[in-house]
C-alpha atoms as a PDB file:
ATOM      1  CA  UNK A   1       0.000   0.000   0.000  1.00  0.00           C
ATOM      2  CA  UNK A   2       2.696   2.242   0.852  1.00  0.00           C
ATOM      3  CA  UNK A   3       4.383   1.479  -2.312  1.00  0.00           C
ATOM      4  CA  UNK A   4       1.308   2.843  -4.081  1.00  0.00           C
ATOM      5  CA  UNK A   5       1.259   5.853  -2.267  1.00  0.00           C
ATOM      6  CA  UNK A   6       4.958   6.709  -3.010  1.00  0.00           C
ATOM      7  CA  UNK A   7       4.489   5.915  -6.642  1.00  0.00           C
ATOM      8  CA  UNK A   8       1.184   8.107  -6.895  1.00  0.00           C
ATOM      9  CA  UNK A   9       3.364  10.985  -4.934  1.00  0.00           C
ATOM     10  CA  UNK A  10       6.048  10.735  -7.437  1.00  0.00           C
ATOM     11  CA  UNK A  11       3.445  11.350 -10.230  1.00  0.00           C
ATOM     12  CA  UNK A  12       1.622  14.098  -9.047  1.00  0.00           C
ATOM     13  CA  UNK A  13       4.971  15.595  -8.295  1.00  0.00           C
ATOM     14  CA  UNK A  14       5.867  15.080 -11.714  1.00  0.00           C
ATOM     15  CA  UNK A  15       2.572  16.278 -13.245  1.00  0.00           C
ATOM     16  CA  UNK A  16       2.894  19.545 -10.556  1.00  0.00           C
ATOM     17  CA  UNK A  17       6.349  20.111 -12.299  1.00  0.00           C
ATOM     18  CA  UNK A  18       5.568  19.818 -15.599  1.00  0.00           C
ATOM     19  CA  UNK A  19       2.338  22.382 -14.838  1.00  0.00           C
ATOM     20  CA  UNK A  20       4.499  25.109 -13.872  1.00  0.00           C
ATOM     21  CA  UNK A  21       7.159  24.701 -16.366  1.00  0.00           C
ATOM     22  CA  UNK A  22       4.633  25.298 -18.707  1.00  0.00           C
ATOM     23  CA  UNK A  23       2.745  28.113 -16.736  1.00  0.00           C
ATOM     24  CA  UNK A  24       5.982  30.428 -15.885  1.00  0.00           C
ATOM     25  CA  UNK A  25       7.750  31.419 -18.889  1.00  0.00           C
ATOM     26  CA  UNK A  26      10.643  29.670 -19.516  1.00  0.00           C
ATOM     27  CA  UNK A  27      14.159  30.483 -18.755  1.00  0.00           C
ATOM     28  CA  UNK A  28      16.985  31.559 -20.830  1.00  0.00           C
ATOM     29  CA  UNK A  29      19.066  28.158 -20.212  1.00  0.00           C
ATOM     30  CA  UNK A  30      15.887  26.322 -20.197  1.00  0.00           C
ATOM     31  CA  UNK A  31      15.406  27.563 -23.971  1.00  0.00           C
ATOM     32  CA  UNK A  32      18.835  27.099 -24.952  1.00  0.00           C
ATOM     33  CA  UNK A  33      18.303  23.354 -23.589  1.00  0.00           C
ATOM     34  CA  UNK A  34      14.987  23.422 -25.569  1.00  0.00           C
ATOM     35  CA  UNK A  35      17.206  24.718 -28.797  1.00  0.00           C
ATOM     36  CA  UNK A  36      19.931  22.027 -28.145  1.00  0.00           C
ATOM     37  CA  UNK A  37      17.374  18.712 -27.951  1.00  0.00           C
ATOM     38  CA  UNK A  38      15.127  20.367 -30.875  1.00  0.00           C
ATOM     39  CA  UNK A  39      18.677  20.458 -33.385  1.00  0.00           C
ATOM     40  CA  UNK A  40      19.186  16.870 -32.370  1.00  0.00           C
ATOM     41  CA  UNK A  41      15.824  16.135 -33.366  1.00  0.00           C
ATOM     42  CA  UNK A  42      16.749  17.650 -36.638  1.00  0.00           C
ATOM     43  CA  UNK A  43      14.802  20.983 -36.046  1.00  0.00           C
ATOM     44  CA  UNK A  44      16.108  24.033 -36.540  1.00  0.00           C
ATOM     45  CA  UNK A  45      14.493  27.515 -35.013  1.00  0.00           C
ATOM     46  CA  UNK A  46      15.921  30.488 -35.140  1.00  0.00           C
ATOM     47  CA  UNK A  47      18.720  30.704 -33.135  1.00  0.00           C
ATOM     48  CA  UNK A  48      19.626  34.760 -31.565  1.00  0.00           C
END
């Protein structure tokens, strides 16, 4: 039961993060990062 619990914490925690990285605008770095995976991925946006 416990084990449960923990795993449904972990989630919401997860879900809770992902909610306010989306809701707060993002960061400078976290952009850059965003940049850096999306040129992996073969995308290319404009890059200042």
């Amino acid at each position: 039961m416990s084990f449960l619990l923990h795993e449904l914490m972990e989630l919401a925690l997860l879900i809770s993060a992902i909610a306010v990285t989306w809701a707060v605008p993002r960061p400078a770095w976290l952009s850059r990062l965003y940049n850096r995976i999306g040129r992996a991925f073969g995308y290319n946006p404009q890059y200042k």
